[in-house]
N, C-alpha and C. Protein backbone atom coordinates (compact mmCIF):
# COMPACT_ATOMS: atom_id res chain seq x y z
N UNK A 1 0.85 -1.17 0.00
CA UNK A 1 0.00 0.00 0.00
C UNK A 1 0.90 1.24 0.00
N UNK A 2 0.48 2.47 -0.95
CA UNK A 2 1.74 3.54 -0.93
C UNK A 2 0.78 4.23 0.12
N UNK A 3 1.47 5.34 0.02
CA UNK A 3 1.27 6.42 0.87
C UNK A 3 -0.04 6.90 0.99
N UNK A 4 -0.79 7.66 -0.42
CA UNK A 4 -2.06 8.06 -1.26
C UNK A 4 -2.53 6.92 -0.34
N UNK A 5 -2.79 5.55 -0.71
CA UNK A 5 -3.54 4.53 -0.15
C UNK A 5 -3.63 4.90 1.08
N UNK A 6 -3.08 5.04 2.14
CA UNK A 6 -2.65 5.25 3.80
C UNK A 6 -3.33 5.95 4.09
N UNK A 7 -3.35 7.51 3.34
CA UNK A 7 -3.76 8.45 3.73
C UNK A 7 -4.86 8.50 3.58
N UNK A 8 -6.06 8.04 2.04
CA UNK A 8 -7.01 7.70 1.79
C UNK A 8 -8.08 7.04 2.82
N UNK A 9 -7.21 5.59 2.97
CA UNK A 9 -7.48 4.92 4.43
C UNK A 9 -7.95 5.50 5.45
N UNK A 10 -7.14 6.65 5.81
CA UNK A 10 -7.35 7.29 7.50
C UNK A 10 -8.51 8.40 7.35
N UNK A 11 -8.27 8.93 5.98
CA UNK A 11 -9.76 10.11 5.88
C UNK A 11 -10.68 9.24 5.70
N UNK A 12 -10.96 8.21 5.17
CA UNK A 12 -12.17 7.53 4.91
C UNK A 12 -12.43 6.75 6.32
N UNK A 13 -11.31 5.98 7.19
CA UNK A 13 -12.16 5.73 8.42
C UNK A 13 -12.29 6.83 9.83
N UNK A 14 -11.88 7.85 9.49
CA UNK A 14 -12.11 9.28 10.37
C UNK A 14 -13.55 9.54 9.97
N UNK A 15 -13.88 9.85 9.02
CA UNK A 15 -15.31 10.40 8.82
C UNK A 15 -16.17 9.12 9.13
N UNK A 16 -16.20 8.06 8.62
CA UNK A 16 -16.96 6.76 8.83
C UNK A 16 -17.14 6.81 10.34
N UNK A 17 -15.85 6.59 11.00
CA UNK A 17 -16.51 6.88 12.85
C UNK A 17 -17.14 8.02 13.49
N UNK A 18 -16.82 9.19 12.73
CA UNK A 18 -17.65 10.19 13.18
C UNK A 18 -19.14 10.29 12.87
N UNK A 19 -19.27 9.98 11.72
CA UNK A 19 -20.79 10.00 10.67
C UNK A 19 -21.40 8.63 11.58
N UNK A 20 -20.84 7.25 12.09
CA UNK A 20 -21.45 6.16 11.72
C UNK A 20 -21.86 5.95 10.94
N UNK A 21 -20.87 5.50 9.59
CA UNK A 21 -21.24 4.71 7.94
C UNK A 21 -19.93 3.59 7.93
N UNK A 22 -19.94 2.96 7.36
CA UNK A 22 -19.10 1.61 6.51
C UNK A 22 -17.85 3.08 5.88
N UNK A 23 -16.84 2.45 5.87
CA UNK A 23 -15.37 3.38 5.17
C UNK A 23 -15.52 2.91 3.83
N UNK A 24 -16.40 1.50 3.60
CA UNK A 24 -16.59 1.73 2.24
C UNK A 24 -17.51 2.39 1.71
N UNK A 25 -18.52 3.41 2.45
CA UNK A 25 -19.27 4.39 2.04
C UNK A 25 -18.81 5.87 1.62
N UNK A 26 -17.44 6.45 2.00
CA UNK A 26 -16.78 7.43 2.10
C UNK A 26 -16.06 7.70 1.05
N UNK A 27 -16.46 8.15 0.02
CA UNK A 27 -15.58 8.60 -1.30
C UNK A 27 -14.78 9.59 -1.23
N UNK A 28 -13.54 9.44 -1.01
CA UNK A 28 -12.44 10.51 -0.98
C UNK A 28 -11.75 10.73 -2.14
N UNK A 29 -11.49 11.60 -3.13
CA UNK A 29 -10.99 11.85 -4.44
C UNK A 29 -9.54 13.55 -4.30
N UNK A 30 -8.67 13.07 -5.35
CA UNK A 30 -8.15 14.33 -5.35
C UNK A 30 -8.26 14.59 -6.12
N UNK A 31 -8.71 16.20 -6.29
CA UNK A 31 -8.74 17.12 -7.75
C UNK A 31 -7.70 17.31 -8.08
N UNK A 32 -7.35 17.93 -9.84
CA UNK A 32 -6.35 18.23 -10.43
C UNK A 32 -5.96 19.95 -9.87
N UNK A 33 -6.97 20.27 -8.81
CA UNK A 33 -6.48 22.00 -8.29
C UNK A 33 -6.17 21.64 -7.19
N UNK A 34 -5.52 20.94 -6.73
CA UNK A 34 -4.83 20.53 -5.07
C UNK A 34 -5.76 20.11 -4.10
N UNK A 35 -7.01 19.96 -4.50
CA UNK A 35 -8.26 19.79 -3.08
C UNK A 35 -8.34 18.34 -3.48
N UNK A 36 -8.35 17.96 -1.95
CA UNK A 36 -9.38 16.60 -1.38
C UNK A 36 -10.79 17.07 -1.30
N UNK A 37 -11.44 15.95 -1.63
CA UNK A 37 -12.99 16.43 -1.88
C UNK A 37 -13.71 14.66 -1.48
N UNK A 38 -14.08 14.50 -0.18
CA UNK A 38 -14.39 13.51 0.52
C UNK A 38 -16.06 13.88 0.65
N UNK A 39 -17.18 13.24 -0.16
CA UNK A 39 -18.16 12.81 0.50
C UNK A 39 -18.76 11.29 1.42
N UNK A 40 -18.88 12.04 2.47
CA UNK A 40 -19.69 11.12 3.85
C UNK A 40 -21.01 11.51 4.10
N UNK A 41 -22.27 10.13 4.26
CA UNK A 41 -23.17 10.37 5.26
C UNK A 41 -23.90 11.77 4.23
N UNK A 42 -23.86 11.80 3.14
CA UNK A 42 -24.92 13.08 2.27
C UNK A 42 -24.31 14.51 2.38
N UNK A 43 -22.83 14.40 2.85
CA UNK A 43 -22.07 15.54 3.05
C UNK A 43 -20.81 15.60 2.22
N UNK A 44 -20.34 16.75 2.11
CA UNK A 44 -19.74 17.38 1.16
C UNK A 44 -18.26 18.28 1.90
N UNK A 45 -16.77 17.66 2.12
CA UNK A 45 -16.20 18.06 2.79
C UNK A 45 -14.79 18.71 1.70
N UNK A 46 -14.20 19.51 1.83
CA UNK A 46 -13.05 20.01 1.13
C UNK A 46 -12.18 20.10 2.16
N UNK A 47 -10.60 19.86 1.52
CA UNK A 47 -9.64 20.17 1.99
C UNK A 47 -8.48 21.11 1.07
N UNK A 48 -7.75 21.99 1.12
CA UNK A 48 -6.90 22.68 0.24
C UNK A 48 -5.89 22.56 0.65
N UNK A 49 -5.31 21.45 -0.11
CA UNK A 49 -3.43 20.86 0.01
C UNK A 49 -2.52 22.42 0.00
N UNK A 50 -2.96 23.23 -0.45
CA UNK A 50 -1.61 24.00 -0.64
C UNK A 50 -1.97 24.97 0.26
N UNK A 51 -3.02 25.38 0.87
CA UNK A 51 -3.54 26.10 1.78
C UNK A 51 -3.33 26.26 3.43
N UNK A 52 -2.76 24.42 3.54
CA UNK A 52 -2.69 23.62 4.99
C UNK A 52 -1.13 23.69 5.22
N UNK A 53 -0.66 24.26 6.11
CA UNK A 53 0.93 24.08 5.91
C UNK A 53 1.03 23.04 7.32
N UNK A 54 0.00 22.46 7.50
CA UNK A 54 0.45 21.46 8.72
C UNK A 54 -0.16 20.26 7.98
N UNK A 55 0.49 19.49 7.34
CA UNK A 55 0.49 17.83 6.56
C UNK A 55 -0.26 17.00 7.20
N UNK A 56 0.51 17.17 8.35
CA UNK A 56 0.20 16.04 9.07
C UNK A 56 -0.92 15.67 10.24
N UNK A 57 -1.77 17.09 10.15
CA UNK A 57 -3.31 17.50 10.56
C UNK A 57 -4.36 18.25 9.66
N UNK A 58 -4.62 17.37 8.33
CA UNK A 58 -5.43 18.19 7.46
C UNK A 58 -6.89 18.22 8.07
N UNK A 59 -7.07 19.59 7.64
CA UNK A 59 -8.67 20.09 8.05
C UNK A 59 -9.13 19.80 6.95
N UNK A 60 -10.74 19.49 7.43
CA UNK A 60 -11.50 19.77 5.94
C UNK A 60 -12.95 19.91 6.70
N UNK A 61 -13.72 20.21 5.54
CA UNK A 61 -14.37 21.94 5.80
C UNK A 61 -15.62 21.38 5.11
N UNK A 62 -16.61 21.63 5.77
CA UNK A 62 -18.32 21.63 5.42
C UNK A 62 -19.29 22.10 5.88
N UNK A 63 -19.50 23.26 5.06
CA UNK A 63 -20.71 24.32 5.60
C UNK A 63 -21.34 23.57 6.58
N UNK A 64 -21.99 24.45 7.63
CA UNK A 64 -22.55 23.78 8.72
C UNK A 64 -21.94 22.84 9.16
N UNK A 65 -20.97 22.80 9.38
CA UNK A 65 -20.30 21.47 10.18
C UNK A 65 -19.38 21.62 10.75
N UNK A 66 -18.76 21.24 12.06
CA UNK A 66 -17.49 21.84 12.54
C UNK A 66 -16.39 21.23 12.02
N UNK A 67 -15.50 21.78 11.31
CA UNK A 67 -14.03 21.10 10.79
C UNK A 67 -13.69 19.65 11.26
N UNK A 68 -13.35 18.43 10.52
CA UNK A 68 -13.10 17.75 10.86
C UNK A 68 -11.26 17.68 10.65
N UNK A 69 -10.70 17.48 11.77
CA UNK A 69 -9.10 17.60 11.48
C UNK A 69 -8.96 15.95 11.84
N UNK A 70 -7.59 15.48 10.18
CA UNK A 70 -7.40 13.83 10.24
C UNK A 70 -5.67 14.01 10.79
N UNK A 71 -5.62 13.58 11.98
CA UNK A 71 -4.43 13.80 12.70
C UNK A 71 -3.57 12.49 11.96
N UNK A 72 -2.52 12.87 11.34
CA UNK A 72 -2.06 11.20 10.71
C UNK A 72 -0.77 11.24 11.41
N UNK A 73 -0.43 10.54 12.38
CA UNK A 73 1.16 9.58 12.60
C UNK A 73 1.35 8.82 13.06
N UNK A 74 2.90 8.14 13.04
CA UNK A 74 3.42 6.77 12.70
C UNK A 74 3.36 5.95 14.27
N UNK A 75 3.17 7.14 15.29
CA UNK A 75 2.99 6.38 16.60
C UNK A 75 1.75 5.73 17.19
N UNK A 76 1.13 6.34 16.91
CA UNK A 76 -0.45 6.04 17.46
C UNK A 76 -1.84 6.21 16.21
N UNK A 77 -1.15 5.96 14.51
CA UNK A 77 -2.12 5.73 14.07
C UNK A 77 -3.26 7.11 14.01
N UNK A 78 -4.12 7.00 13.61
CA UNK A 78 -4.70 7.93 12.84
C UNK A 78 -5.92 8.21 13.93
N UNK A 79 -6.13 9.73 14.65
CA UNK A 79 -7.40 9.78 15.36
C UNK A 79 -7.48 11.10 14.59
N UNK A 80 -8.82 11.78 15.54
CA UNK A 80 -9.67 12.25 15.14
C UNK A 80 -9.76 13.77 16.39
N UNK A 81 -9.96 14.78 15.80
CA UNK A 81 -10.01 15.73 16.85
C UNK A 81 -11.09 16.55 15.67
N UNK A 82 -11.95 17.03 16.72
CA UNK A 82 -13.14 17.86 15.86
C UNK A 82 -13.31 19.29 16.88
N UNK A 83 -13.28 19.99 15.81
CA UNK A 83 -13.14 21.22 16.58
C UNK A 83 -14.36 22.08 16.87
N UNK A 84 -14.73 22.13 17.87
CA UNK A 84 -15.99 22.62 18.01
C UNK A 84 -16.22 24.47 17.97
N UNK A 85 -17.49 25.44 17.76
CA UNK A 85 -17.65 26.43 17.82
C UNK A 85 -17.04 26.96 19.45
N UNK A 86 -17.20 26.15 20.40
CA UNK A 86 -17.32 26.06 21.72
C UNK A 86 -15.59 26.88 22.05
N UNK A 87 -15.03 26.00 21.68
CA UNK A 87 -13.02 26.14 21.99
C UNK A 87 -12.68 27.37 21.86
């Protein structure tokens, strides 16, 4: 599995545990303009690769919804921190 695969992997089972859906319900795609563009659960999430200068905690972004950030590393695997209006 390369990298793309890995990373694919961890956005698709980040939203799946948050939404409660199957990770094989979670279509994550990259555009040819630098965005991840992941629909979950009838939602519509963007991320902007060149926009994020932290790699290794991409946000992504859906009206009405609080940011979902996919924390990815090699120690503890891939969680989930959601950032609320509240913080």
């Amino acid at each position: 599995m390369n990298q793309t695969d890995i990373y694919r992997q961890a956005i698709k089972r980040t939203l799946a545990d948050l939404y409660g859906v199957s990770p094989d319900t979670v279509d994550v795609t990259w555009t040819s303009d630098n965005t991840i563009v992941v629909q979950c659960a009838g939602k519509t999430f963007i991320h902007l690769i060149l926009s994020d200068p932290d790699d290794d905690a991409p946000e992504f972004l859906c009206p009405d919804e609080d940011p979902v950030i996919v924390n990815l590393t090699t120690m503890n695997g891939t969680s989930l921190s959601v950032r609320s209006d509240e913080d």
